[in-house]
C-alpha atoms as a PDB file:
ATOM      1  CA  UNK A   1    -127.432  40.885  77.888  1.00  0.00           C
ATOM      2  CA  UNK A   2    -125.784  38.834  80.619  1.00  0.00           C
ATOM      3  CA  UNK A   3    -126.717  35.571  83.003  1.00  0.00           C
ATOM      4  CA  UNK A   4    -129.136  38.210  84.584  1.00  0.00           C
ATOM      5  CA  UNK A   5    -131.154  38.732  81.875  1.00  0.00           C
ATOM      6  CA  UNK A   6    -131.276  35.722  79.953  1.00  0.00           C
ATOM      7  CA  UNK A   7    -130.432  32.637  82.490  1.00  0.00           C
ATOM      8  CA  UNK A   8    -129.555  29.379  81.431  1.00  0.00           C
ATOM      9  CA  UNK A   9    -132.217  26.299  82.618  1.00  0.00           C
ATOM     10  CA  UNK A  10    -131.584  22.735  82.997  1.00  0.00           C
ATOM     11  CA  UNK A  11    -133.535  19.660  83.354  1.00  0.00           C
ATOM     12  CA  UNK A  12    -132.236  15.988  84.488  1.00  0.00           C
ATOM     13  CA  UNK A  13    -133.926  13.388  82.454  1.00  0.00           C
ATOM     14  CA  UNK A  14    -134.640   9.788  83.657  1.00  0.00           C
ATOM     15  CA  UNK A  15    -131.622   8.597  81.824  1.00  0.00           C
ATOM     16  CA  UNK A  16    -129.371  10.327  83.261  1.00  0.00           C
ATOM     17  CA  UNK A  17    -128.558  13.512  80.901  1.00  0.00           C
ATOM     18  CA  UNK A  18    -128.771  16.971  81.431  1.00  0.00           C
ATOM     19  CA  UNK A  19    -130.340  18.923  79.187  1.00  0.00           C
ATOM     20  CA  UNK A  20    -129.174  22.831  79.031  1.00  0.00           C
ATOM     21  CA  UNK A  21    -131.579  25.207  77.340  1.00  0.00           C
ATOM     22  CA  UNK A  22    -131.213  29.311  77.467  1.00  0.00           C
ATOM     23  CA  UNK A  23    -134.344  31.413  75.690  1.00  0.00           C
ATOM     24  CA  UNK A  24    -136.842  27.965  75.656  1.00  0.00           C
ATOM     25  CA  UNK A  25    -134.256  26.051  73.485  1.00  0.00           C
ATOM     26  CA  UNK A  26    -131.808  23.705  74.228  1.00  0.00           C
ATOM     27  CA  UNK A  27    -128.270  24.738  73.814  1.00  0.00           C
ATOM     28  CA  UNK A  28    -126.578  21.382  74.908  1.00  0.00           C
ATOM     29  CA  UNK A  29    -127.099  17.998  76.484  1.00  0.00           C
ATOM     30  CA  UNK A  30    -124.652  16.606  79.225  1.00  0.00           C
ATOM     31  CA  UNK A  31    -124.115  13.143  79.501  1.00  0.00           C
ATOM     32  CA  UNK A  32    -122.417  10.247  81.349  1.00  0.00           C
ATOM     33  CA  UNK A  33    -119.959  10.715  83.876  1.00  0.00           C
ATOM     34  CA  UNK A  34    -120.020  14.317  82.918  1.00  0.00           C
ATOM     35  CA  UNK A  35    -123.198  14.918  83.710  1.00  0.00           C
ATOM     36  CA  UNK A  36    -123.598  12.826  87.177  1.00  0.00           C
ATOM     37  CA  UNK A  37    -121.118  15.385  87.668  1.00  0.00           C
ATOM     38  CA  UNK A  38    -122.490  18.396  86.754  1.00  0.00           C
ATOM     39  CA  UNK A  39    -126.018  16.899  89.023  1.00  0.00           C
ATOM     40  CA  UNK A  40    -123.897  16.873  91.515  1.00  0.00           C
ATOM     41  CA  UNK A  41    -122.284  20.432  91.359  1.00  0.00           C
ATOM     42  CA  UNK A  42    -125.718  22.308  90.582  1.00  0.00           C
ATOM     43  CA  UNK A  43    -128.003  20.430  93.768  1.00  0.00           C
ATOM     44  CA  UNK A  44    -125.113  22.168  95.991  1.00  0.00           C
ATOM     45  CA  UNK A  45    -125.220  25.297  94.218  1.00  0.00           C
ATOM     46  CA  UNK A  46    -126.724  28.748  94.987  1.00  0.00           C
ATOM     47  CA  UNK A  47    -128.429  30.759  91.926  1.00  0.00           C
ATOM     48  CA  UNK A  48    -125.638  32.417  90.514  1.00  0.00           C
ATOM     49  CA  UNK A  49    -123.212  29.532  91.074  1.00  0.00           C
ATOM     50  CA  UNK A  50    -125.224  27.304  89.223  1.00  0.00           C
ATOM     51  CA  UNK A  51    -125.634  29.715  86.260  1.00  0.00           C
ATOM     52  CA  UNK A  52    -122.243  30.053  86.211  1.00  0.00           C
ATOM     53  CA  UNK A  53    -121.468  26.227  85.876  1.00  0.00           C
ATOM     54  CA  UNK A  54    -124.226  25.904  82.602  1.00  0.00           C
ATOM     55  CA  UNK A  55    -122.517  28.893  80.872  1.00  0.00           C
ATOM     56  CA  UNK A  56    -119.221  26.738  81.194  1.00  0.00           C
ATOM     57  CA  UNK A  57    -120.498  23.193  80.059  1.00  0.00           C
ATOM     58  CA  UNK A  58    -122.443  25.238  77.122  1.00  0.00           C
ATOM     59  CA  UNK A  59    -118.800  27.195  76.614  1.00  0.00           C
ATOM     60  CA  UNK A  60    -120.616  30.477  76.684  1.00  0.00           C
ATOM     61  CA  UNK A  61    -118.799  32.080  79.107  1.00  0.00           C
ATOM     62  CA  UNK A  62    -115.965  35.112  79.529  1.00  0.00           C
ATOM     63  CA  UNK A  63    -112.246  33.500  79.510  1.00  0.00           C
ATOM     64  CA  UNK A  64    -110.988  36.498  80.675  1.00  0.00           C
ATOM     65  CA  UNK A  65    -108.785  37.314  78.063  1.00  0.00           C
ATOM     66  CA  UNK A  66    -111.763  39.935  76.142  1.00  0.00           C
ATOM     67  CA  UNK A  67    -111.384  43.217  76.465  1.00  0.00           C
ATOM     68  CA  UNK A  68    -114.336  45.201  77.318  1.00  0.00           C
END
């Protein structure tokens, strides 16, 4: 089951955070710097791009080091 199947979603709230969910939970919340960031980053971003970027704040994503 990859990024395909099961995408991440994100919401900004009016404080500034970012909220991460995947499968109508959420998996983490960005905030501060981090996440005016991360705003940033995702309003420029296509689709794929942008799922790419929430795997890597949530730290759900390949390092490239797994075989397989």
């Amino acid at each position: 089951m990859g990024l395909e199947d099961d995408p991440f979603d994100w919401r900004a709230t009016k404080n500034g955070q970012v909220l991460v969910s995947r499968g109508n939970r959420v998996v983490t919340t960005i905030r501060g710097k981090a996440a005016a960031a991360l705003l940033g980053r995702l309003e420029r971003a296509d689709d794929e791009t942008a799922q790419q970027l929430l795997a890597r704040v949530t730290g759900n994503y390949k390092r490239g080091n797994e075989r397989g």
